[in-house]
Protein backbone atom coordinates (compact mmCIF):
# COMPACT_ATOMS: atom_id res chain seq x y z
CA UNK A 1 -40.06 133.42 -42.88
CA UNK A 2 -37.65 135.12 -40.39
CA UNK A 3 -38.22 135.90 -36.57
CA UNK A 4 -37.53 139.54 -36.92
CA UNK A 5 -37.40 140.22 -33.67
CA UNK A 6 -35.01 137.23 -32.71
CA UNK A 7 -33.08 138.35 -35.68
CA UNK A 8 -32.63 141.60 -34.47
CA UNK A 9 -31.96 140.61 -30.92
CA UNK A 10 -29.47 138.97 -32.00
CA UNK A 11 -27.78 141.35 -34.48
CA UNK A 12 -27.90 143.72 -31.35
CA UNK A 13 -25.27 141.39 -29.68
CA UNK A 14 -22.51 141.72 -32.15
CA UNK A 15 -23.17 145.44 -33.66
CA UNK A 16 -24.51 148.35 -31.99
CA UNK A 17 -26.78 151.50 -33.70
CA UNK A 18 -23.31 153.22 -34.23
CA UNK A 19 -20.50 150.89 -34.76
CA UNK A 20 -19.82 150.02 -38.37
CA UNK A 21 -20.77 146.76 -39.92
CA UNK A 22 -21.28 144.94 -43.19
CA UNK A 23 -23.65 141.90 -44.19
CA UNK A 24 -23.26 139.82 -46.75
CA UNK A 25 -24.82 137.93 -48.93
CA UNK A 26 -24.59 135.62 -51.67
CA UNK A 27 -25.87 138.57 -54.56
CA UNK A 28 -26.04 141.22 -52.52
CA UNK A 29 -29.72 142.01 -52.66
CA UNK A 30 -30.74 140.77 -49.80
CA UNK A 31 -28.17 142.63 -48.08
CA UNK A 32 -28.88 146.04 -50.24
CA UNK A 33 -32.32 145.52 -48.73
CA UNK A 34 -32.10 144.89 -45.17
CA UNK A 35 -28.90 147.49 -45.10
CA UNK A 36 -31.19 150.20 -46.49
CA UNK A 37 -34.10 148.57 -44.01
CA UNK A 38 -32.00 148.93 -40.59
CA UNK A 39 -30.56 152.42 -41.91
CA UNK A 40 -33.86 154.16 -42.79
CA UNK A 41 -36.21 152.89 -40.95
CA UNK A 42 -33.83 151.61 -37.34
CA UNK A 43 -31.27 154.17 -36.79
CA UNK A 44 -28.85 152.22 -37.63
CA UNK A 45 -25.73 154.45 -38.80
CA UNK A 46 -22.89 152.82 -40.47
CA UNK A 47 -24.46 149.43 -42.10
CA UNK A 48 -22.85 148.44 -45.15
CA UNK A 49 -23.47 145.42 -47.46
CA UNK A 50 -20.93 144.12 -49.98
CA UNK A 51 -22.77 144.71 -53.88
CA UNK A 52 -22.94 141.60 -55.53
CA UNK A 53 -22.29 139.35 -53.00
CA UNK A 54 -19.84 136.49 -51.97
CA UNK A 55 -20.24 135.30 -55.63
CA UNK A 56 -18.84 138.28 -56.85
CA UNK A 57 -15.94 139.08 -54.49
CA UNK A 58 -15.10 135.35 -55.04
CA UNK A 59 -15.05 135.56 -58.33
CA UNK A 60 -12.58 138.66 -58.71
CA UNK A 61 -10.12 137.01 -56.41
CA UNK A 62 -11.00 137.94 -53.17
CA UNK A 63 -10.27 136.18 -50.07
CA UNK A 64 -12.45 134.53 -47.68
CA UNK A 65 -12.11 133.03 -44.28
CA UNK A 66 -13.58 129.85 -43.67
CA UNK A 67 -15.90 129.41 -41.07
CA UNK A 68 -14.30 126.49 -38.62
């Protein structure tokens, strides 16, 4: 139910075709899809997405930023 193109639009504000970037999710397969979506099919060159999520890197102890 997403405005792709709005979406993308506005991903095209904050990282460019060939600047490295990472999404995040809260599993990670969201993000392992739409990484793998704007690589092979956009031309999109360094777009990584953290496996298992926010629930995972949470849960080994990493640390987050909170939004303010």
């Amino acid at each position: 139910r997403y405005d792709m193109k709005k979406w993308l639009a506005e991903l095209d504000k904050i990282a460019k075709k060939d600047e490295k970037f990472i999404l995040i999710c809260r599993s990670g397969n969201r993000t392992g899809q739409v990484s793998n979506f704007l690589d092979k099919k956009l031309g999109y060159q360094q777009v990584y997405h953290l496996q298992r999520g926010i629930k995972n890197w949470i849960k080994a102890g990493g640390k987050v930023v909170p939004v303010k």
